[in-house]
N, C-alpha and C. Protein backbone atom coordinates (compact mmCIF):
# COMPACT_ATOMS: atom_id res chain seq x y z
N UNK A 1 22.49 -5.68 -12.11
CA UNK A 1 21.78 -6.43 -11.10
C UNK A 1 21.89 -5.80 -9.72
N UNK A 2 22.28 -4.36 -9.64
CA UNK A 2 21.99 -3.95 -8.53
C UNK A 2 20.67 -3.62 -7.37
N UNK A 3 19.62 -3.88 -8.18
CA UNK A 3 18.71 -3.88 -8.36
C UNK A 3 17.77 -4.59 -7.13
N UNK A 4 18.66 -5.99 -7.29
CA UNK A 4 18.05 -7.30 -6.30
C UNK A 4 18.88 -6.90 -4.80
N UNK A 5 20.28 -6.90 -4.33
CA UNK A 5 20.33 -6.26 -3.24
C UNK A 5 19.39 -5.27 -2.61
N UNK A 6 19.38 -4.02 -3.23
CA UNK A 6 18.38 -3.01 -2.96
C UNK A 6 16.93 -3.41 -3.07
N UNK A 7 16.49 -4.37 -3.32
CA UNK A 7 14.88 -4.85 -3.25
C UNK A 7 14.93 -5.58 -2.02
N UNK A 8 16.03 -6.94 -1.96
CA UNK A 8 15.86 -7.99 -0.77
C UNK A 8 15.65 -6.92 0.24
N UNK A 9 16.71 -5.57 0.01
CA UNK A 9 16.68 -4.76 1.23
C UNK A 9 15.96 -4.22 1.66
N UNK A 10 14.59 -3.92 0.32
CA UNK A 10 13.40 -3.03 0.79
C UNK A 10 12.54 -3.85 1.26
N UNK A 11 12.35 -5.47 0.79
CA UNK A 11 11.30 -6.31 1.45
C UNK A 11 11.37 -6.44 2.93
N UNK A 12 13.25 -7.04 3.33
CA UNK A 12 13.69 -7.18 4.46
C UNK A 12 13.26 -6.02 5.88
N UNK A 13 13.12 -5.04 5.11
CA UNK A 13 12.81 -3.24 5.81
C UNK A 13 11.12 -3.70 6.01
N UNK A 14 10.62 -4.06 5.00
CA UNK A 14 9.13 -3.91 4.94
C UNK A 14 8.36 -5.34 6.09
N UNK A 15 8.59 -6.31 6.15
CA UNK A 15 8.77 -7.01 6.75
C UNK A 15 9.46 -7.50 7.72
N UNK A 16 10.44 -6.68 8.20
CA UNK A 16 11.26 -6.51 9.76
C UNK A 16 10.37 -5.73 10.46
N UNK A 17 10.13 -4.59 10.30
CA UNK A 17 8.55 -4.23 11.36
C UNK A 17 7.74 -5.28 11.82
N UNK A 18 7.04 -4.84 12.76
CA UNK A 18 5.93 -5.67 12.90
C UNK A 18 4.84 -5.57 11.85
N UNK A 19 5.09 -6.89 10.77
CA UNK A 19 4.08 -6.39 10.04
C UNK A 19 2.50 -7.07 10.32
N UNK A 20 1.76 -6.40 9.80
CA UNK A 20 0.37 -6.47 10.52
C UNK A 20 0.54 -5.65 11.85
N UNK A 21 1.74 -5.13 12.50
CA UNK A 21 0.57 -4.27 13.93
C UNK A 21 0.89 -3.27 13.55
N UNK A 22 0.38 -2.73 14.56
CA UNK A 22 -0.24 -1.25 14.44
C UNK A 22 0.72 0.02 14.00
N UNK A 23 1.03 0.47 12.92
CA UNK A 23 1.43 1.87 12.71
C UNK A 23 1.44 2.91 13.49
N UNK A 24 2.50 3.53 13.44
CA UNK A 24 2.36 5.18 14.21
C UNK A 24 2.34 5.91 13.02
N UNK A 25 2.17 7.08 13.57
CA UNK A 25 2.15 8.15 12.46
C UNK A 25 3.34 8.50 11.04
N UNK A 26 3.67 7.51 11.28
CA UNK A 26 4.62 7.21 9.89
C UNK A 26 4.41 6.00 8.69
N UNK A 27 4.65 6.84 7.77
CA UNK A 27 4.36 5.51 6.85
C UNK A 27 5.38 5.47 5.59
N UNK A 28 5.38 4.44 5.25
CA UNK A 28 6.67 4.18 4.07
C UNK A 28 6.19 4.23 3.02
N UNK A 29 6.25 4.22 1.63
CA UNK A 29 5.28 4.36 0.40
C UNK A 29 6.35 3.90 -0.32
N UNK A 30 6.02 3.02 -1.87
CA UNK A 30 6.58 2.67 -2.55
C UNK A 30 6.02 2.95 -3.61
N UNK A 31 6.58 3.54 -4.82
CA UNK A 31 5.94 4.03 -6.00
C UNK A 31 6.64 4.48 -6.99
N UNK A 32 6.43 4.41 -8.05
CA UNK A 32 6.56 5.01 -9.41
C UNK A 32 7.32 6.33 -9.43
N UNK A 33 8.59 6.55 -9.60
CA UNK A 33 8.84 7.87 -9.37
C UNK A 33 8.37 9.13 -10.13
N UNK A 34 7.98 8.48 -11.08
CA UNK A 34 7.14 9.59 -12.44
C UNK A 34 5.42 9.78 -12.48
N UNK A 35 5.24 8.90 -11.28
CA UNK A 35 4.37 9.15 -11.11
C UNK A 35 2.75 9.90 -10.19
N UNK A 36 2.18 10.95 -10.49
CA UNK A 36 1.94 11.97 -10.13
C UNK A 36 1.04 11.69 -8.90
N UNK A 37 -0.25 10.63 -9.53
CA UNK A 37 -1.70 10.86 -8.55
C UNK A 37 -0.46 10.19 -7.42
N UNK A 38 0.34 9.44 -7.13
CA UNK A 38 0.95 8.64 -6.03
C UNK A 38 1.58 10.20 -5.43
N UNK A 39 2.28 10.82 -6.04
CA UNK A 39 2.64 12.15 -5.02
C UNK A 39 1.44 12.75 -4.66
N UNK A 40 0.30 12.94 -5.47
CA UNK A 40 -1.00 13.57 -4.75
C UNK A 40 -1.11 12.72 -3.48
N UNK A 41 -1.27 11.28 -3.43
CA UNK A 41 -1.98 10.74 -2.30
C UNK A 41 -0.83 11.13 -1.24
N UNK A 42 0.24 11.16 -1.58
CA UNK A 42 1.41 11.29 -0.15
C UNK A 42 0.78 12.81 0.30
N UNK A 43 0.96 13.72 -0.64
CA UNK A 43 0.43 14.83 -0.10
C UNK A 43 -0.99 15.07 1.10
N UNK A 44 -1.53 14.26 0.67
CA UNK A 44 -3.05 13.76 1.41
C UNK A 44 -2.48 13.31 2.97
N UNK A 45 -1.94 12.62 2.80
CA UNK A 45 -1.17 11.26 4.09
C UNK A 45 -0.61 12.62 4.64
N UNK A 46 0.08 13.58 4.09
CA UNK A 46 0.60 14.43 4.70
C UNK A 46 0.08 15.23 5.43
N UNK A 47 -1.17 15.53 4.76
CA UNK A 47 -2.09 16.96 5.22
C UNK A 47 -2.87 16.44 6.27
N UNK A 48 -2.97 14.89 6.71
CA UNK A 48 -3.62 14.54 7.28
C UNK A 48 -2.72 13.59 8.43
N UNK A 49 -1.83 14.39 8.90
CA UNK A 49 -0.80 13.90 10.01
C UNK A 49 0.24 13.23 9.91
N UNK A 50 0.31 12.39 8.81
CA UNK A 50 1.00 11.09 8.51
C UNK A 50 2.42 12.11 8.31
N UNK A 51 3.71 11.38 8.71
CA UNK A 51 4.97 11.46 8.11
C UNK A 51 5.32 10.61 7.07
N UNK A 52 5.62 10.50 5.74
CA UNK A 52 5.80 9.81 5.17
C UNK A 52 7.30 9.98 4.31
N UNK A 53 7.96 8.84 4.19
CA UNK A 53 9.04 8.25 3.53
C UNK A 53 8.47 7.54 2.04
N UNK A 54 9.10 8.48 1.32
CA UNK A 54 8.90 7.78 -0.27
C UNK A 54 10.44 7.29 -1.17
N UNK A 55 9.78 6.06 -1.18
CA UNK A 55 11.10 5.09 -1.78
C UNK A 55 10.49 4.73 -3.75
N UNK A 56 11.49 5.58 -4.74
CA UNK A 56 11.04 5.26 -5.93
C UNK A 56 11.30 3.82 -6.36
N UNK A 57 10.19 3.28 -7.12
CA UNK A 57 10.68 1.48 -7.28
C UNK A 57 10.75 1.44 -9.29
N UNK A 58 10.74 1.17 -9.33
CA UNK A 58 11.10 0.63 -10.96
C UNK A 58 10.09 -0.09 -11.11
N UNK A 59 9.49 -0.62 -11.85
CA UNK A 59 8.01 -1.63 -11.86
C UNK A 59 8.16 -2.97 -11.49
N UNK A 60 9.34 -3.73 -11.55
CA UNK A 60 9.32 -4.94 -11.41
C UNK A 60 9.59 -4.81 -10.03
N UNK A 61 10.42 -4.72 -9.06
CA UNK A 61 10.64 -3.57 -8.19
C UNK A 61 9.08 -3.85 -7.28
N UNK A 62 8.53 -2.89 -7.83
CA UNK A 62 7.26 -2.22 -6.86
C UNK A 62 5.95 -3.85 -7.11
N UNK A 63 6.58 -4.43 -8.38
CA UNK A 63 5.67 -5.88 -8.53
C UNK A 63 5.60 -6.73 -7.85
N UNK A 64 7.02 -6.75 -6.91
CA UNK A 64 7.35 -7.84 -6.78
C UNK A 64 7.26 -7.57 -5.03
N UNK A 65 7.42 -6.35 -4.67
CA UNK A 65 6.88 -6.07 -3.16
C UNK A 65 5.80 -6.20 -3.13
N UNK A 66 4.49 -5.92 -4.09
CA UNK A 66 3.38 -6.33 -3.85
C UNK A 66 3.50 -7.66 -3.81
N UNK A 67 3.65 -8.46 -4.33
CA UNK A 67 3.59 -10.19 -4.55
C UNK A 67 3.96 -10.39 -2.70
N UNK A 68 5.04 -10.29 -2.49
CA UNK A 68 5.59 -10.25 -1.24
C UNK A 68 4.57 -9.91 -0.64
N UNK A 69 4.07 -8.75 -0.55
CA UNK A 69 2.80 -8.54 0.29
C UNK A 69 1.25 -9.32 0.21
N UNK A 70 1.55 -9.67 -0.69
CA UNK A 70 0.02 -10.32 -0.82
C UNK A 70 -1.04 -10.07 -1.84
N UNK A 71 -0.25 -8.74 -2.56
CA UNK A 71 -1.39 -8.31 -3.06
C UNK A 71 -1.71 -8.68 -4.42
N UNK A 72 -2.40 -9.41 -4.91
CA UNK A 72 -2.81 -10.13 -6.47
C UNK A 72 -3.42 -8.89 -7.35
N UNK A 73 -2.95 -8.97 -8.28
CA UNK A 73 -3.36 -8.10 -9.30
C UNK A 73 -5.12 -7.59 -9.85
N UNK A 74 -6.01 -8.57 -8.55
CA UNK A 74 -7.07 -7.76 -8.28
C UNK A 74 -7.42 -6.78 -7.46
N UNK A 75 -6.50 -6.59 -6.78
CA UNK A 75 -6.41 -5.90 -5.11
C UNK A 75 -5.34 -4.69 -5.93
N UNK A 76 -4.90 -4.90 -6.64
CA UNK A 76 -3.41 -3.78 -6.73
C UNK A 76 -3.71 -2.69 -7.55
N UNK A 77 -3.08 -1.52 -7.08
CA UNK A 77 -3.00 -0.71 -7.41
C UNK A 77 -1.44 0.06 -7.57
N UNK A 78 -1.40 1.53 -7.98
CA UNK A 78 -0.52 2.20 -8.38
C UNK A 78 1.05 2.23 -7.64
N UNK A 79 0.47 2.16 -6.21
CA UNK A 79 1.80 2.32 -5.15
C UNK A 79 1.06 1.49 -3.68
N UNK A 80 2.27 1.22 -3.12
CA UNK A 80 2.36 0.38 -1.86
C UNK A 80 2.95 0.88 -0.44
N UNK A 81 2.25 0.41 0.05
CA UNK A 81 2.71 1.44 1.37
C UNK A 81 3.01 0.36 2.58
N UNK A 82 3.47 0.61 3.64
CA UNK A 82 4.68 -0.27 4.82
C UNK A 82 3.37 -0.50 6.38
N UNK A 83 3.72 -1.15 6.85
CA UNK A 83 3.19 -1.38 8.43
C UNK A 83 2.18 -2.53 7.84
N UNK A 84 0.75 -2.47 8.09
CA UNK A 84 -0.39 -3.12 7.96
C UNK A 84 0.03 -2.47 6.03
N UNK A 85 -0.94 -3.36 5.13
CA UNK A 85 -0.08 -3.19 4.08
C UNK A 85 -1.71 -2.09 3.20
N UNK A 86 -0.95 -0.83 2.75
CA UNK A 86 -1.80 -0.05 2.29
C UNK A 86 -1.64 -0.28 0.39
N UNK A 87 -2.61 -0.54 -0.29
CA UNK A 87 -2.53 -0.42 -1.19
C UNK A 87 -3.31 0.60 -2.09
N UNK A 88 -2.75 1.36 -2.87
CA UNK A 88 -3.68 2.10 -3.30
C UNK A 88 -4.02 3.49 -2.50
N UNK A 89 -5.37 4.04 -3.12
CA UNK A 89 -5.57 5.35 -2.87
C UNK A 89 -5.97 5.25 -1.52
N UNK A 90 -5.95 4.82 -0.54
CA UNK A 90 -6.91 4.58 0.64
C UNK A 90 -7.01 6.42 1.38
N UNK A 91 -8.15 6.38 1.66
CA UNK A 91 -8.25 7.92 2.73
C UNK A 91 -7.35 7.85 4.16
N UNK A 92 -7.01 8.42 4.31
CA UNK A 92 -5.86 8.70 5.56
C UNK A 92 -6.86 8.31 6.92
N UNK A 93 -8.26 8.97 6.70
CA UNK A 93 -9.45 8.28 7.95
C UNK A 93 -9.38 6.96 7.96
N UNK A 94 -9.46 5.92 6.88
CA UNK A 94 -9.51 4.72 6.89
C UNK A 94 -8.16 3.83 7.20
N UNK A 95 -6.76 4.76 6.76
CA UNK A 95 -6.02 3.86 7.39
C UNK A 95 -5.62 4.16 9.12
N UNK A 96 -6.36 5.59 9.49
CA UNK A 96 -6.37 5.43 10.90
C UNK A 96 -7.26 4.49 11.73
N UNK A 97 -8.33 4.75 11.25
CA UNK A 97 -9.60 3.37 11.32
C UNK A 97 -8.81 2.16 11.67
N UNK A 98 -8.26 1.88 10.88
CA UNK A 98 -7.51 0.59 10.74
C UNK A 98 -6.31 0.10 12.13
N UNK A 99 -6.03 1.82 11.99
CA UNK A 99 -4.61 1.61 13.57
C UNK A 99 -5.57 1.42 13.96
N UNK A 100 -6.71 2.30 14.54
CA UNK A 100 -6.79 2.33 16.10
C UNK A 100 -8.02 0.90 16.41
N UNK A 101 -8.36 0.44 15.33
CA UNK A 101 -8.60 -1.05 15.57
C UNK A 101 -8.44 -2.44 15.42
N UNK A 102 -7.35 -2.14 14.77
CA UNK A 102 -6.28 -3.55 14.46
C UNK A 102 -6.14 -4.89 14.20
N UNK A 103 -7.26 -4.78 13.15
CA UNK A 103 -7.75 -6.19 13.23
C UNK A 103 -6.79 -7.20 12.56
N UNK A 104 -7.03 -8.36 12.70
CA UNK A 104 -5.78 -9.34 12.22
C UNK A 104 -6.37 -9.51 10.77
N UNK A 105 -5.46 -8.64 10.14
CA UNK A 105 -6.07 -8.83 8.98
C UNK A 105 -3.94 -8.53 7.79
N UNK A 106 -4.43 -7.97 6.81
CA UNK A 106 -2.92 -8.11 5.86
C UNK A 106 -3.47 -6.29 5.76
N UNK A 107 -3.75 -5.62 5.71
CA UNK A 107 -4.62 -4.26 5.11
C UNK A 107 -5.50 -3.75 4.40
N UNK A 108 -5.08 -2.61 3.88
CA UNK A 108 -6.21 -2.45 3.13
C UNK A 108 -6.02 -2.15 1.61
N UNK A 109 -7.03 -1.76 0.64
CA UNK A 109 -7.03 -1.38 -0.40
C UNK A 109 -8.20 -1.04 -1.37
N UNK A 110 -7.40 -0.07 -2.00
CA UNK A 110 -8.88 0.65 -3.44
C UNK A 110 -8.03 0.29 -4.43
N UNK A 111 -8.58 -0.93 -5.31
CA UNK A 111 -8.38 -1.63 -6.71
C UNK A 111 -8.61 -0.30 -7.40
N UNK A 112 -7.28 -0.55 -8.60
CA UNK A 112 -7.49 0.09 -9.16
C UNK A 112 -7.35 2.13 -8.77
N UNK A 113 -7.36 2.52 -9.44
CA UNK A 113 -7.41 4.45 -9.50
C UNK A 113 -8.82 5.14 -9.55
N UNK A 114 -9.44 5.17 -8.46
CA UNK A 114 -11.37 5.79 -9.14
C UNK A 114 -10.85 6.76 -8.92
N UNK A 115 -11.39 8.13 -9.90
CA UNK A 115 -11.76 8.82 -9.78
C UNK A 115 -12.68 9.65 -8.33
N UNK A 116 -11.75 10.81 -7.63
CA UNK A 116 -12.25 11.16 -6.58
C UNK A 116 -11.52 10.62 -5.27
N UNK A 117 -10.54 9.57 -5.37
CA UNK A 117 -10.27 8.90 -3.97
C UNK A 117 -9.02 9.72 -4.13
N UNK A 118 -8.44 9.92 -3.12
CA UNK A 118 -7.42 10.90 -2.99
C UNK A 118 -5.90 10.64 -3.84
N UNK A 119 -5.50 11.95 -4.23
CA UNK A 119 -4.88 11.49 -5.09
C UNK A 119 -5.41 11.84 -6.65
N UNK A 120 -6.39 11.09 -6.26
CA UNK A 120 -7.59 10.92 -8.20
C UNK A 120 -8.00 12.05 -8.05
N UNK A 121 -8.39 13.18 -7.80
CA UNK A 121 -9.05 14.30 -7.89
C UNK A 121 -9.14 14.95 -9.15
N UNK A 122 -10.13 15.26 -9.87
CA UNK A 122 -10.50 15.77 -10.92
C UNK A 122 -11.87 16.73 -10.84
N UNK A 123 -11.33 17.94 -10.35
CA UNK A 123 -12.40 18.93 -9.88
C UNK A 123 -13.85 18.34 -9.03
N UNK A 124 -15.03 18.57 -9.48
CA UNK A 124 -16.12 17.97 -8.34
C UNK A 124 -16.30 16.38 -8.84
N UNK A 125 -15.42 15.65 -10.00
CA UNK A 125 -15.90 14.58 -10.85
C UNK A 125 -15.72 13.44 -9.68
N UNK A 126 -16.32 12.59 -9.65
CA UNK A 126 -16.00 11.58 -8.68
C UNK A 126 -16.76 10.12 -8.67
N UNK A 127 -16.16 9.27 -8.50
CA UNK A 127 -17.15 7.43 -8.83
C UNK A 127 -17.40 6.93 -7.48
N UNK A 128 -18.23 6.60 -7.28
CA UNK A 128 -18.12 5.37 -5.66
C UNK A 128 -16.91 4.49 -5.92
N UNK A 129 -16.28 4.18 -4.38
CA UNK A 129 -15.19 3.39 -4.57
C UNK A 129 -15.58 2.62 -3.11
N UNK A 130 -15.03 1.38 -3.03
CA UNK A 130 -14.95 0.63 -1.79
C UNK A 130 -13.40 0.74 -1.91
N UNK A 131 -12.99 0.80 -0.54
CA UNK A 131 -11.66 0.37 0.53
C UNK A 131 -12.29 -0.96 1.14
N UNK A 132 -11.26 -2.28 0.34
CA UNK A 132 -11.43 -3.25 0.85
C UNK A 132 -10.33 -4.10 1.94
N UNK A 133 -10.98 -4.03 3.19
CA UNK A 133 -9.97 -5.05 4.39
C UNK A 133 -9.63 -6.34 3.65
N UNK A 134 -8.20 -5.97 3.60
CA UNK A 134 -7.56 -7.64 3.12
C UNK A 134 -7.40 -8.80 4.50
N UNK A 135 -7.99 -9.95 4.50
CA UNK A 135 -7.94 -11.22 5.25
C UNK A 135 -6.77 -11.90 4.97
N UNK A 136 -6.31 -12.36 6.12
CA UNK A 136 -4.58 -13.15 5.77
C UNK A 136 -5.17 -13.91 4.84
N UNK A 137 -5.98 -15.28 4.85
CA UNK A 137 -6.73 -15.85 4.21
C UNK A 137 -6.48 -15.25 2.57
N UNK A 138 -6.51 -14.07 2.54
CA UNK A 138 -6.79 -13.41 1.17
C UNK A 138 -8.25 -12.91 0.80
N UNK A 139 -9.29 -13.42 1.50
CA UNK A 139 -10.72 -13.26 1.15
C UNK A 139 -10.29 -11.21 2.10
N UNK A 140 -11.38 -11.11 1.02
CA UNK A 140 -11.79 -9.26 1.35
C UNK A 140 -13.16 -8.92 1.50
N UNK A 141 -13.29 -7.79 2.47
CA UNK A 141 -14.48 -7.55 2.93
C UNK A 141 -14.52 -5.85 2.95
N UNK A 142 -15.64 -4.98 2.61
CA UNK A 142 -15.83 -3.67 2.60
C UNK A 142 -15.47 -3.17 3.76
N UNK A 143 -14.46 -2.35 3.72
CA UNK A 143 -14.21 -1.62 5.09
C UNK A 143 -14.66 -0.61 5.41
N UNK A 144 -14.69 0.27 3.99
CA UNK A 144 -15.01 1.82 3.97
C UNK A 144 -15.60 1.96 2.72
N UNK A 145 -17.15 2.80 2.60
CA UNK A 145 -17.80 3.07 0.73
C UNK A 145 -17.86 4.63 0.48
N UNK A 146 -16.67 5.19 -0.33
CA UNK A 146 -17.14 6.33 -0.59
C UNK A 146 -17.89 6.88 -1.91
């Protein structure tokens, strides 16, 4: 049961920020340690200014920070990320989008893994995906259509 210390501790971390304001160029990520497209997307976050901190979670773990965050198993995806709450593959443009206009909202997210959103890369293959703005409320609205 060491398990639950080290979680209260990662929620307590994730939620002692200001959560909902605005991010600096750092971001926290929570994810799967075996798992790959989630190191692709850090790599992305990387290439595209971000400093990022990666914390490996165990599944119940990384389930249960989403729950904490808000995010329902229609919204969720592979890995979770800290400040305004990133879920999923999101483009590094869209979660700057997001700093530099700050809307009162919970964050963002791409349900699910498409094909093509960073991270997903599979040579020129690629699906339309929406990045959807999460509402405290919970209701979601298109933020970004690639």
């Amino acid at each position: 049961m060491a398990m639950r210390p080290l979680l209260a501790l990662s929620l307590a971390m994730l939620w002692a920020s200001p959560a909902f304001a605005a991010m600096d160029s750092s971001i926290e990520v929570w994810k799967s340690a075996t798992c790959e497209c989630c190191g692709n997307w850090v790599k992305h976050l990387e290439a595209n200014g971000f400093a990022t901190k990666v914390d490996p979670a165990e599944p119940a773990a990384l389930a249960e920070i989403k729950r904490q965050a808000g995010i329902g198993t229609k919204l969720a995806s592979c890995h979770t990320a800290e400040g305004y709450v990133i879920e999923g593959h999101v483009p590094a443009p869209d979660i700057e989008r997001l700093v530099s206009e700050q809307p009162d909202a919970v964050g963002l997210t791409v349900p699910g893994m498409p094909v093509g959103s960073p991270g997903m890369e599979q040579g020129a293959e690629s699906e339309p995906y929406d990045v959807l703005l999460i509402r405290r409320d919970g209701t979601t609205e298109v933020f970004a259509h690639h």
